[in-house]
Protein backbone atom coordinates (compact mmCIF):
# COMPACT_ATOMS: atom_id res chain seq x y z
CA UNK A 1 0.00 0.00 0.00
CA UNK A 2 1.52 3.09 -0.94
CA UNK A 3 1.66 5.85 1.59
CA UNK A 4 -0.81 8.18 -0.74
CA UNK A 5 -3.40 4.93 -0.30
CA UNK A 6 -3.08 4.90 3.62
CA UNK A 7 -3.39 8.13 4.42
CA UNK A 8 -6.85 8.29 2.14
CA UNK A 9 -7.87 5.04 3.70
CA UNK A 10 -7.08 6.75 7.07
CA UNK A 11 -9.18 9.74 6.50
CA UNK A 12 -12.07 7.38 5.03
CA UNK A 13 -12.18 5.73 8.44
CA UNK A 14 -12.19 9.34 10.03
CA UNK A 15 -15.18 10.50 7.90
CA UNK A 16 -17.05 7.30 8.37
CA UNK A 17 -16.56 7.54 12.38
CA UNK A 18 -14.35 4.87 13.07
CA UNK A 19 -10.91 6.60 12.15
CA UNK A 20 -8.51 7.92 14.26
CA UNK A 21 -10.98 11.52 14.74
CA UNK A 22 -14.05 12.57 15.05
CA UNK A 23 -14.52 15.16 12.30
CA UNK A 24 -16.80 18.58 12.41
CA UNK A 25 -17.36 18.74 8.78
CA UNK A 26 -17.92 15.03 7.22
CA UNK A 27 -19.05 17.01 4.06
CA UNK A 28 -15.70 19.23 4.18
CA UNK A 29 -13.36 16.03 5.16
CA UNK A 30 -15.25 14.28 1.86
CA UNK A 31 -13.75 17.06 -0.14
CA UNK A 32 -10.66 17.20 0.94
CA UNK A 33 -10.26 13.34 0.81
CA UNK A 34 -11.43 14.08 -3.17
CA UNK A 35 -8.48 16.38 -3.02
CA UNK A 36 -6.21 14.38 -1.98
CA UNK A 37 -7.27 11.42 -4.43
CA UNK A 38 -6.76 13.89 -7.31
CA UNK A 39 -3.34 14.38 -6.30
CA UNK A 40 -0.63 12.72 -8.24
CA UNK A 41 1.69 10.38 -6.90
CA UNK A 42 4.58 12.56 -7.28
CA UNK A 43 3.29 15.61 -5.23
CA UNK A 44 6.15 17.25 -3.27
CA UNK A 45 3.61 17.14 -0.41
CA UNK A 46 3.12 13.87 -0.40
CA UNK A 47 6.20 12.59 -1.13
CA UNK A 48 7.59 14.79 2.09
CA UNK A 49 4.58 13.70 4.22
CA UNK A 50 5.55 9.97 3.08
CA UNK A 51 9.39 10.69 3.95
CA UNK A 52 8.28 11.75 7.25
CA UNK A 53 6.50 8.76 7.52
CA UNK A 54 9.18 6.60 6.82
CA UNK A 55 11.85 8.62 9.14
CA UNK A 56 9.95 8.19 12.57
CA UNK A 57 6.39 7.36 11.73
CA UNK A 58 5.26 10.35 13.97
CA UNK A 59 2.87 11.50 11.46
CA UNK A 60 0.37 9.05 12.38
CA UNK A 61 0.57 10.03 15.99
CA UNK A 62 1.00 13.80 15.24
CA UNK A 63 -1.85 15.08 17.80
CA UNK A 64 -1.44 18.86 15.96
CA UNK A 65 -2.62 16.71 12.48
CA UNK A 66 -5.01 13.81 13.83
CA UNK A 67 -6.59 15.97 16.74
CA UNK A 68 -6.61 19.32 15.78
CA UNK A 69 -6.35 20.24 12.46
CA UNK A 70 -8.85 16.83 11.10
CA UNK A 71 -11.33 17.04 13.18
CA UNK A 72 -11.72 21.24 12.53
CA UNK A 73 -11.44 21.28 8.98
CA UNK A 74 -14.57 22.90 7.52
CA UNK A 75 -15.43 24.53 10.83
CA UNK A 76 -13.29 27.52 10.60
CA UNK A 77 -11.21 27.08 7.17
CA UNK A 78 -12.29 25.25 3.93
CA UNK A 79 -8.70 25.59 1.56
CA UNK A 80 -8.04 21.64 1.05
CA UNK A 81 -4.71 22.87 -0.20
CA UNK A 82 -4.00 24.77 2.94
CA UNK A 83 -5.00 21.77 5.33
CA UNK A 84 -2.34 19.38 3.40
CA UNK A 85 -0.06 22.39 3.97
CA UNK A 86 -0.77 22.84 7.35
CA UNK A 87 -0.41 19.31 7.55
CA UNK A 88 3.14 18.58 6.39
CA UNK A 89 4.32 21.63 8.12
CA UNK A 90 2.75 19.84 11.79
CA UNK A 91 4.47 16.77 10.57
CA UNK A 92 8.22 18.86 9.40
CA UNK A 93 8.05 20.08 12.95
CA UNK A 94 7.31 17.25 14.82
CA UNK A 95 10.27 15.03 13.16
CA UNK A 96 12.41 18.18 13.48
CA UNK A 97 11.56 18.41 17.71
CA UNK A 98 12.27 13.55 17.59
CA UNK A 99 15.76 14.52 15.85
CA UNK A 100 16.62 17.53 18.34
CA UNK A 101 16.08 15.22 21.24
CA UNK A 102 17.72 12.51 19.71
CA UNK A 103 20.25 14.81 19.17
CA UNK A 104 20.32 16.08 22.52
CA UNK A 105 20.60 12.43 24.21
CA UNK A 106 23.39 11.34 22.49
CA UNK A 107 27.02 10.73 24.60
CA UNK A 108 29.38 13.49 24.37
């Protein structure tokens, strides 16, 4: 499964109540999964969001993606391209705070 096919599958769960998030907007997360789906498989986007992935995996468990930003989208901003945005730069930040304290625990 590419990472492009689990991160749709992962918002399908999310819109159909049994993801990771309750969302606000079903109608809004339906468009932005359509979005997303529209993308191509080369989108700098996803390939960083995928790279992140890959690094530490803390994308998945990035509470600023799955618990804030998810659930709200619709409620207060509609831009599907600045949600993905928004996204990747949660997830750049989070892998950038794992390496500084990896960083920051190792001897010498």
């Amino acid at each position: 499964m590419t990472f492009k096919e689990e991160f749709l599958a992962e918002l399908e769960d999310c819109l159909r109540g049994y993801g990771a998030v309750p969302v606000c907007d079903p109608g809004a997360v339906a468009r932005f999964i359509d979005y997303v789906r529209r993308l191509p498989e080369d989108d700098q986007r996803l390939r960083c969001l995928a790279g992140v992935d890959q690094g530490s995996g803390s994308f998945w468990n990035n509470p600023a993606v799955w618990w804030e930003q998810v659930p709200r989208f619709g409620v207060a901003a509609h831009d599907c391209s600045d949600l993905l945005d928004r996204m990747l730069d949660e997830a750049i930040s989070d892998e950038i705070d794992v390496l500084e304290m990896e960083i920051r625990e190792l001897p010498g």
